[in-house]
C-alpha atoms as a PDB file:
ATOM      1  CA  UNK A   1       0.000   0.000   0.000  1.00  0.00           C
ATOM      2  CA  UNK A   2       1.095   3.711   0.684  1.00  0.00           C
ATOM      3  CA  UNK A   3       4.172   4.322   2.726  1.00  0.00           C
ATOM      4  CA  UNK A   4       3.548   7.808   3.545  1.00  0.00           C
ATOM      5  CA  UNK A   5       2.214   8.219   6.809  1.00  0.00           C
ATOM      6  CA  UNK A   6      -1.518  10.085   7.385  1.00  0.00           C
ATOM      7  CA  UNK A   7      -1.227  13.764   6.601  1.00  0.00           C
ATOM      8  CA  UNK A   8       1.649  13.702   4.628  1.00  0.00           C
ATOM      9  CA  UNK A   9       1.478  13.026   1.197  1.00  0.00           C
ATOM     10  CA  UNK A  10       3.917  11.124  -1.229  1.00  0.00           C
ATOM     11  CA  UNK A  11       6.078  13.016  -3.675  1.00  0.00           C
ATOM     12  CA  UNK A  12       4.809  13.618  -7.117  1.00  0.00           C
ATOM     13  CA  UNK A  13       6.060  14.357 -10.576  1.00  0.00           C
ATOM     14  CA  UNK A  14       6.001  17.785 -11.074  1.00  0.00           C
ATOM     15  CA  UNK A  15       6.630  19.406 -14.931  1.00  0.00           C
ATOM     16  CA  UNK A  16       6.576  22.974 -16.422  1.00  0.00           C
ATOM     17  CA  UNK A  17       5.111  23.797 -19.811  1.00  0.00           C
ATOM     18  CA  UNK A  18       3.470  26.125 -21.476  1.00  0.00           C
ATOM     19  CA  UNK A  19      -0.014  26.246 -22.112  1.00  0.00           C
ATOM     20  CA  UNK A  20      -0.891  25.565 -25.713  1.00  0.00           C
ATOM     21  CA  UNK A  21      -4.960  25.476 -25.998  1.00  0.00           C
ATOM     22  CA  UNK A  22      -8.083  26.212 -23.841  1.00  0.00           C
ATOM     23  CA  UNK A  23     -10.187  23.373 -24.433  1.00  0.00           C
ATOM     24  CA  UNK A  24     -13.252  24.033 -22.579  1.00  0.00           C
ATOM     25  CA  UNK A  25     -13.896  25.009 -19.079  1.00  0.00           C
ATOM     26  CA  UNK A  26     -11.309  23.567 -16.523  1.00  0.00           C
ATOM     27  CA  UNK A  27      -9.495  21.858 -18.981  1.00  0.00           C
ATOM     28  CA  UNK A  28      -5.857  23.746 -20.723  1.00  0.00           C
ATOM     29  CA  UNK A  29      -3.383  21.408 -22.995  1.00  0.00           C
ATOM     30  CA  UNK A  30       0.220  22.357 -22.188  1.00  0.00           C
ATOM     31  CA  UNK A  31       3.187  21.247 -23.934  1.00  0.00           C
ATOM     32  CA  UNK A  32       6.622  20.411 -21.984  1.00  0.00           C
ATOM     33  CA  UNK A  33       9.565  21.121 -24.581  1.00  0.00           C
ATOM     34  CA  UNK A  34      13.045  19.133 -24.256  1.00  0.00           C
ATOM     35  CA  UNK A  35      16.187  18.134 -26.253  1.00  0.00           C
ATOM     36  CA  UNK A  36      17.805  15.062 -26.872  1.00  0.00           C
ATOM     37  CA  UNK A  37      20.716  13.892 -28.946  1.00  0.00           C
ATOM     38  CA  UNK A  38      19.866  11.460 -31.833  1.00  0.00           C
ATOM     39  CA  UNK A  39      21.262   7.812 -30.171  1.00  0.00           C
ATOM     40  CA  UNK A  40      22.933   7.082 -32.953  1.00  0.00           C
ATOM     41  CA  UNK A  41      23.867  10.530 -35.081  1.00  0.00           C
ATOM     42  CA  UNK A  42      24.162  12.497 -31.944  1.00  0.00           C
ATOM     43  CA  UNK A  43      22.405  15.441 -33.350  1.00  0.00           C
ATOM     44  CA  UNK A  44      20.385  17.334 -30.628  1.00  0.00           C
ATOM     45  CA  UNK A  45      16.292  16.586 -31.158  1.00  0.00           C
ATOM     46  CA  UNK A  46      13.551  18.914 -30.297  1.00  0.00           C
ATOM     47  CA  UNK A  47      11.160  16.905 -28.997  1.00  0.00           C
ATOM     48  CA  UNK A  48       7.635  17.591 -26.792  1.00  0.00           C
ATOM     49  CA  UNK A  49       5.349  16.084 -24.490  1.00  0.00           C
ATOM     50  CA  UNK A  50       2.043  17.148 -24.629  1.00  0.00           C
ATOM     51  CA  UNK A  51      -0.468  16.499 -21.889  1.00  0.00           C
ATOM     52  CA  UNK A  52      -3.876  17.841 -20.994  1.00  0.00           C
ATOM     53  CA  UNK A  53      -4.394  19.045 -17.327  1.00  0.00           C
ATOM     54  CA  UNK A  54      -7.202  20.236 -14.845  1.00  0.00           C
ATOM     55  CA  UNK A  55      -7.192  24.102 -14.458  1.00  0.00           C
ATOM     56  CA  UNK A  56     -10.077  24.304 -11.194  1.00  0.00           C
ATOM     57  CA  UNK A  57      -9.726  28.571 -11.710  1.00  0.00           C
ATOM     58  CA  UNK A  58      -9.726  28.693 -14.826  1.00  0.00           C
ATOM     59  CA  UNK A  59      -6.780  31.019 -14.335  1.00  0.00           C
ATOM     60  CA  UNK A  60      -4.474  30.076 -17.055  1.00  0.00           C
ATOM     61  CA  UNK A  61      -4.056  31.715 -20.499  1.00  0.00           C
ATOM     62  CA  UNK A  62      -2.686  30.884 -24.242  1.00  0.00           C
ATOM     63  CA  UNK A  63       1.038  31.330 -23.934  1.00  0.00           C
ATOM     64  CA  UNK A  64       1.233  30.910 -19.971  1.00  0.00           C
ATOM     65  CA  UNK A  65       4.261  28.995 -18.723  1.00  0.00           C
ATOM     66  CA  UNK A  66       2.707  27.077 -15.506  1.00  0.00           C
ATOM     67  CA  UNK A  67       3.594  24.365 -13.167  1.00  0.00           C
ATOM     68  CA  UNK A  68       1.979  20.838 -13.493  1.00  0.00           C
ATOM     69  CA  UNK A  69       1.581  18.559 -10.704  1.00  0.00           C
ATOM     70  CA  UNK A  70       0.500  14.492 -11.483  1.00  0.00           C
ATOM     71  CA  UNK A  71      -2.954  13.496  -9.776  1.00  0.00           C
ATOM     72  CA  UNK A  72      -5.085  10.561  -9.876  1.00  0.00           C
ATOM     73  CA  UNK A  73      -7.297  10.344 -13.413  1.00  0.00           C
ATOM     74  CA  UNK A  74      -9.894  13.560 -13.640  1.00  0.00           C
ATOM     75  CA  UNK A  75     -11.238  12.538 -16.978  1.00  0.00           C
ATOM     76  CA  UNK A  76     -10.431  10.606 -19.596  1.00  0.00           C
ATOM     77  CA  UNK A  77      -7.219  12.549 -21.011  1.00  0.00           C
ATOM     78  CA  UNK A  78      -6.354  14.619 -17.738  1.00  0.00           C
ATOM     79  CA  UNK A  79      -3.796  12.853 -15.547  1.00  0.00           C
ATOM     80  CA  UNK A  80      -2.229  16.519 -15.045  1.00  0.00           C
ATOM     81  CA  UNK A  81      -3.583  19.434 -12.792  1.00  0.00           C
ATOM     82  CA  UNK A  82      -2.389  23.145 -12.882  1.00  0.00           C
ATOM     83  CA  UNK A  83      -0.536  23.729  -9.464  1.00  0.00           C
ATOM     84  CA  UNK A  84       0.477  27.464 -10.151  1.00  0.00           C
ATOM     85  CA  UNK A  85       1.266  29.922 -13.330  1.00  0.00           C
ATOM     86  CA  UNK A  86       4.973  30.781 -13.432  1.00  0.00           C
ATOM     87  CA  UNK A  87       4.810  33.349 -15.575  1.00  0.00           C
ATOM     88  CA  UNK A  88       2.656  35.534 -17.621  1.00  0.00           C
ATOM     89  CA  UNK A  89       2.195  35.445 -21.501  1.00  0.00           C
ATOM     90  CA  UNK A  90       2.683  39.484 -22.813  1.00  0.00           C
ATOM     91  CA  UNK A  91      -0.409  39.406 -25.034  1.00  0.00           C
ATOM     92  CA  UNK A  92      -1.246  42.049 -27.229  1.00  0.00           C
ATOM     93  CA  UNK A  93      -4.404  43.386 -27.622  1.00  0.00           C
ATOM     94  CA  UNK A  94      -5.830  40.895 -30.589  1.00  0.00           C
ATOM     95  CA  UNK A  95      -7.155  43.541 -33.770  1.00  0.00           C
ATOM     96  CA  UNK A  96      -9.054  41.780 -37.043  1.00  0.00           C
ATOM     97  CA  UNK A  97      -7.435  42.772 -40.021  1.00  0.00           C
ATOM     98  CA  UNK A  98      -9.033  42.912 -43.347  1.00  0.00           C
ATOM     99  CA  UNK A  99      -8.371  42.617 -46.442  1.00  0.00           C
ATOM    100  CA  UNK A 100      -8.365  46.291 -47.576  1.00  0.00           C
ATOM    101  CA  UNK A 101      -6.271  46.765 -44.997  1.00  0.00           C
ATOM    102  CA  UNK A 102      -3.536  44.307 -46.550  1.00  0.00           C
ATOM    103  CA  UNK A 103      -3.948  45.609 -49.776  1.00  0.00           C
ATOM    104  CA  UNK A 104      -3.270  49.076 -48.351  1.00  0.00           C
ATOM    105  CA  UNK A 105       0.141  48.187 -46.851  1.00  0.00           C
ATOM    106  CA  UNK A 106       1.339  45.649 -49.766  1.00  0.00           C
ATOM    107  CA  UNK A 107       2.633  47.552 -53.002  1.00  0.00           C
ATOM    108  CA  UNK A 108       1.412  46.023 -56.160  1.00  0.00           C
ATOM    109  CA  UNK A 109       1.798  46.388 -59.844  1.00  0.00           C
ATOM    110  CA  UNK A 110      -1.168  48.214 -60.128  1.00  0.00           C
ATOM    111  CA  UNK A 111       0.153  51.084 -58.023  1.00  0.00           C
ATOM    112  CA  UNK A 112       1.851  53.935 -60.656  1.00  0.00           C
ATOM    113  CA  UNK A 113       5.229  54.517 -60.062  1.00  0.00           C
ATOM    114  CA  UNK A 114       5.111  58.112 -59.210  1.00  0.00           C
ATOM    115  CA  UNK A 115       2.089  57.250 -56.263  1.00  0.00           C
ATOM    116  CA  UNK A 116       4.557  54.842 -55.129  1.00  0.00           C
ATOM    117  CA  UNK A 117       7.565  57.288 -54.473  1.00  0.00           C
ATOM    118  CA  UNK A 118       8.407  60.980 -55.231  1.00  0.00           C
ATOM    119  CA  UNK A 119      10.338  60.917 -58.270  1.00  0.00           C
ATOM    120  CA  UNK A 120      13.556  62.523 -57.846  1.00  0.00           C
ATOM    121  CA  UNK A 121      14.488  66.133 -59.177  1.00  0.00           C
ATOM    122  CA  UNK A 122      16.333  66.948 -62.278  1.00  0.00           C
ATOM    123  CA  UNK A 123      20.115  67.532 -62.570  1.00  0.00           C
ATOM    124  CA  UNK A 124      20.373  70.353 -64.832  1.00  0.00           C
END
């Protein structure tokens, strides 16, 4: 059975990511990044882990780097719950851009040279 003794709890895995998606409410995917060198060409691999975990305040956002902690199954998927959010994502305000305003900032043939850019002034 357990070996820790009543009121103190076992040691857990612990893992920091960053969060990834908002599935629905309670629920975040985060993705743990990590290198490793090929085994045989000994080229260092990118690799990830991605796991979805219980968020009970709803308190983490898209781009937040937060701390993990391993718990017993929640759902199906979630094996993971949030213990903490280590650090802030620096959003920017999100703005729709439309297609006018592409076309207004990308030069095209269309455009005559002279609307383009002053031409320059004669040497005389």
């Amino acid at each position: 059975m357990s070996t820790a003794t009543p009121g103190q709890r076992s040691s857990r895995k612990k893992l920091i990511g960053i969060v990834t998606s908002r599935m629905g409410d309670k629920s975040i995917k985060a993705t743990i990044p990590y290198k490793r060198p090929h085994p045989r060409y000994h080229k260092v691999i990118s690799r990830k882990i991605v796991v979805h975990a219980h968020d009970e305040k709803n308190d983490a956002k898209l781009g937040d780097k937060v701390e993990l902690m391993a718990t017993r199954p929640i759902s199906r998927l979630k094996r993971w719950r949030v213990v903490s959010v280590i650090e802030r994502a620096s959003t920017a305000t999100a703005e729709a851009i439309t297609e006018a305003d592409v076309a207004a900032s990308v030069p095209t043939k269309n455009v005559a040279p002279a609307a383009a850019a002053p031409a320059p002034a004669p040497q005389a």
